[in-house]
Every structure is written in C-alpha cells, then in structure tokens.
N, C-alpha and C. Protein backbone atom coordinates (compact mmCIF):
# COMPACT_ATOMS: atom_id res chain seq x y z
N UNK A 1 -9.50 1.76 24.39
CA UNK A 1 -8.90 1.85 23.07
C UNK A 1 -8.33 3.27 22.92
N UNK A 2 -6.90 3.22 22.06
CA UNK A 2 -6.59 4.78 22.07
C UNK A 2 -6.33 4.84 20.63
N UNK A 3 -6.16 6.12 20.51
CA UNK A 3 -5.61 6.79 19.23
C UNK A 3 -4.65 5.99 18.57
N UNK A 4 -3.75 5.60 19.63
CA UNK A 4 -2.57 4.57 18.62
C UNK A 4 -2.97 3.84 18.38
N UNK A 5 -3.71 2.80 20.05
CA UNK A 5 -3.91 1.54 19.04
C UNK A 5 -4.55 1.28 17.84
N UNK A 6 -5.50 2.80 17.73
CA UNK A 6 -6.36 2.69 16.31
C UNK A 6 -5.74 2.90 15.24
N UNK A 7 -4.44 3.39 15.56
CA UNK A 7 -3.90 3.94 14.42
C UNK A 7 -2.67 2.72 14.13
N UNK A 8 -2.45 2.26 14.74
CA UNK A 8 -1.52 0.37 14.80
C UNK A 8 -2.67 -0.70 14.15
N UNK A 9 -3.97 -0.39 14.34
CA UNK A 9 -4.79 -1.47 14.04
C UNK A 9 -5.14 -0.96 12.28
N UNK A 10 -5.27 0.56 12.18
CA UNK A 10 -5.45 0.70 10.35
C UNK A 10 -3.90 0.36 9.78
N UNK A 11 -2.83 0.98 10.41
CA UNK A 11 -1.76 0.31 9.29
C UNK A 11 -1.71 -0.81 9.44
N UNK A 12 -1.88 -1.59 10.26
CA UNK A 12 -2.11 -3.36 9.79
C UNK A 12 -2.78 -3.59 8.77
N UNK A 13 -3.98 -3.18 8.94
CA UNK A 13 -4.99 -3.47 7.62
C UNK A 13 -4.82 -2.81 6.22
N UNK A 14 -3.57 -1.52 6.35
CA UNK A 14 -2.98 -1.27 4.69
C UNK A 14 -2.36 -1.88 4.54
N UNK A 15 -1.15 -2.59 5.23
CA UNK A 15 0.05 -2.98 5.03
C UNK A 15 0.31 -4.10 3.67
N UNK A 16 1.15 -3.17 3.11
CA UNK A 16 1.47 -3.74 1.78
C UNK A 16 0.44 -3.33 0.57
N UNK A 17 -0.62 -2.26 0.93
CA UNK A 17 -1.53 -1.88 0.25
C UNK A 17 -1.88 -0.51 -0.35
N UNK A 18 -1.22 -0.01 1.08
CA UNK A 18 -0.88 1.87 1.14
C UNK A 18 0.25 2.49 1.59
N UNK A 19 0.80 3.54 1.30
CA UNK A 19 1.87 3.86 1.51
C UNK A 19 1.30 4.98 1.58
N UNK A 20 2.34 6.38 2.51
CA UNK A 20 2.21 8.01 2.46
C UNK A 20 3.63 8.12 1.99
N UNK A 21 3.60 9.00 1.54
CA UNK A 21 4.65 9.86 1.21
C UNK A 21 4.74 11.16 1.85
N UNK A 22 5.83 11.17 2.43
CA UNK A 22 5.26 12.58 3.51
C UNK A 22 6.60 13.64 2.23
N UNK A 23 7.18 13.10 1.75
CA UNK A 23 8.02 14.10 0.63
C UNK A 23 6.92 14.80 -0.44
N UNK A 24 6.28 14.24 -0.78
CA UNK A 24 5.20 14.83 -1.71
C UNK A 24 3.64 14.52 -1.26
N UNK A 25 3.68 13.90 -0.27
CA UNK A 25 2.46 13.92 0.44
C UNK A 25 1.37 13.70 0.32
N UNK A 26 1.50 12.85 -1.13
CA UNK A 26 0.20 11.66 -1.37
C UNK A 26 0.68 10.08 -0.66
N UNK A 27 -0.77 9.88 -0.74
CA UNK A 27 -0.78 8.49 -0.70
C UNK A 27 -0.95 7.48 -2.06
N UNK A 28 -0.10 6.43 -1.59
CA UNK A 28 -0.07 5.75 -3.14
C UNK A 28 -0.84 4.28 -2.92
N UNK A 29 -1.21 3.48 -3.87
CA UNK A 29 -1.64 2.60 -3.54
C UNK A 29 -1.61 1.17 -4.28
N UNK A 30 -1.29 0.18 -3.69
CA UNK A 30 -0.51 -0.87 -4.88
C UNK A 30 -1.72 -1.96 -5.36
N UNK A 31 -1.59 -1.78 -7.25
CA UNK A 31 -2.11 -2.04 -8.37
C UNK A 31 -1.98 -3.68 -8.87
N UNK A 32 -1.04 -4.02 -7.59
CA UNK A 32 -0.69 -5.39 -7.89
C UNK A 32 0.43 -5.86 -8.88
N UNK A 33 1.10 -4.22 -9.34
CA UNK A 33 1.91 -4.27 -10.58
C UNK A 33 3.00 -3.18 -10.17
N UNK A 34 1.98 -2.12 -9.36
CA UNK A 34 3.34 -1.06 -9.21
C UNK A 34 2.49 -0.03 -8.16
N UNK A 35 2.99 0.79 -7.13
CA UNK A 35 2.38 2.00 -6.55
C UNK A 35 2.23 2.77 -7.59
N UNK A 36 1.04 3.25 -7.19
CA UNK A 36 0.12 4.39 -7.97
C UNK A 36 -0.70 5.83 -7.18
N UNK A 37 0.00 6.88 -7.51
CA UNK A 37 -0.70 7.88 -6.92
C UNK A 37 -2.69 7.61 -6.31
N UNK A 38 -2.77 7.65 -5.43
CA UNK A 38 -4.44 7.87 -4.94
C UNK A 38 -5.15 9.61 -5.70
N UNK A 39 -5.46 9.57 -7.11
CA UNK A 39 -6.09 10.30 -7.46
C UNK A 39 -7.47 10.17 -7.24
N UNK A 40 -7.95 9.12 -6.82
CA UNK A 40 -9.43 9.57 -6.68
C UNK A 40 -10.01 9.02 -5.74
N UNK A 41 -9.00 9.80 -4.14
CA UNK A 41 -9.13 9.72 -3.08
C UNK A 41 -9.83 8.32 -2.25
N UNK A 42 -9.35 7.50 -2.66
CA UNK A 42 -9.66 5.67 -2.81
C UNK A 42 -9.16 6.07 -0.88
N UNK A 43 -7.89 6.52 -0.88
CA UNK A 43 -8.01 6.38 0.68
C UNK A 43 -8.70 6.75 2.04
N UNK A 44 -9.18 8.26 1.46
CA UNK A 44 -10.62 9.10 2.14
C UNK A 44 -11.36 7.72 2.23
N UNK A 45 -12.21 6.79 1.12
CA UNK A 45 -12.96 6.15 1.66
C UNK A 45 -12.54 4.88 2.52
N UNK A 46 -11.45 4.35 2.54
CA UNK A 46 -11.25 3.56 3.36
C UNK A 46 -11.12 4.39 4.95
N UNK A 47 -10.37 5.52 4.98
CA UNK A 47 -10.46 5.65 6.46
C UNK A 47 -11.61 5.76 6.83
N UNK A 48 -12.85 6.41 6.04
CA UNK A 48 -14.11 6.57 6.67
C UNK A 48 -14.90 4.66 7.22
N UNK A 49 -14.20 4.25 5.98
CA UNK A 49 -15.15 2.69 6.39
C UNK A 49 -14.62 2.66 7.82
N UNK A 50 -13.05 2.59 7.85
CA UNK A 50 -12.91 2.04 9.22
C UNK A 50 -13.04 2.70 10.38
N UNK A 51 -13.16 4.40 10.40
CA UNK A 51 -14.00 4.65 11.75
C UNK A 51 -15.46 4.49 11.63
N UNK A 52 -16.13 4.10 10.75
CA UNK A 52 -17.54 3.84 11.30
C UNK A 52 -17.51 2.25 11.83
C-alpha cells in the first residue's frame, strides 16, 4: 500500500462531501444544502478515523 493509494482511497470516501480550497485554504464541507466552511475542524477528525 502507498501514500497515493491511501490518498485515492480517502478522496473516494469524501467525494461529494469535502472539498479544499487551496485559494483560501480551508476545507469546506457539504450541509446537504450548500458548502460550508469546516470551523470546527470536522475534517481533523475524519482523517484521524481513517488512519487508525
């Protein structure tokens, strides 16, 4: 397993869920209504779920 494929296997599992913004450099995250800034770092805990 490498770095990419791990990193091909988490954007599968955001897709359509998370977005980066590398212009302002949050991540946003969809509300089911509209993207929404990640103020309270909702994405920190998903990357941690998925490397453990």
């Amino acid at each position: 397993m490498t770095e990419s494929t791990l990193a091909d296997i988490f954007a599968f599992r955001l897709k359509a869920k998370a977005v980066f913004c590398f212009d302002d450099k949050h991540w946003y995250l969809w509300n089911g209504e509209k993207w929404q800034t990640d103020k309270q770092k909702q994405m920190l805990l998903h990357i941690v779920e998925f490397v453990q």
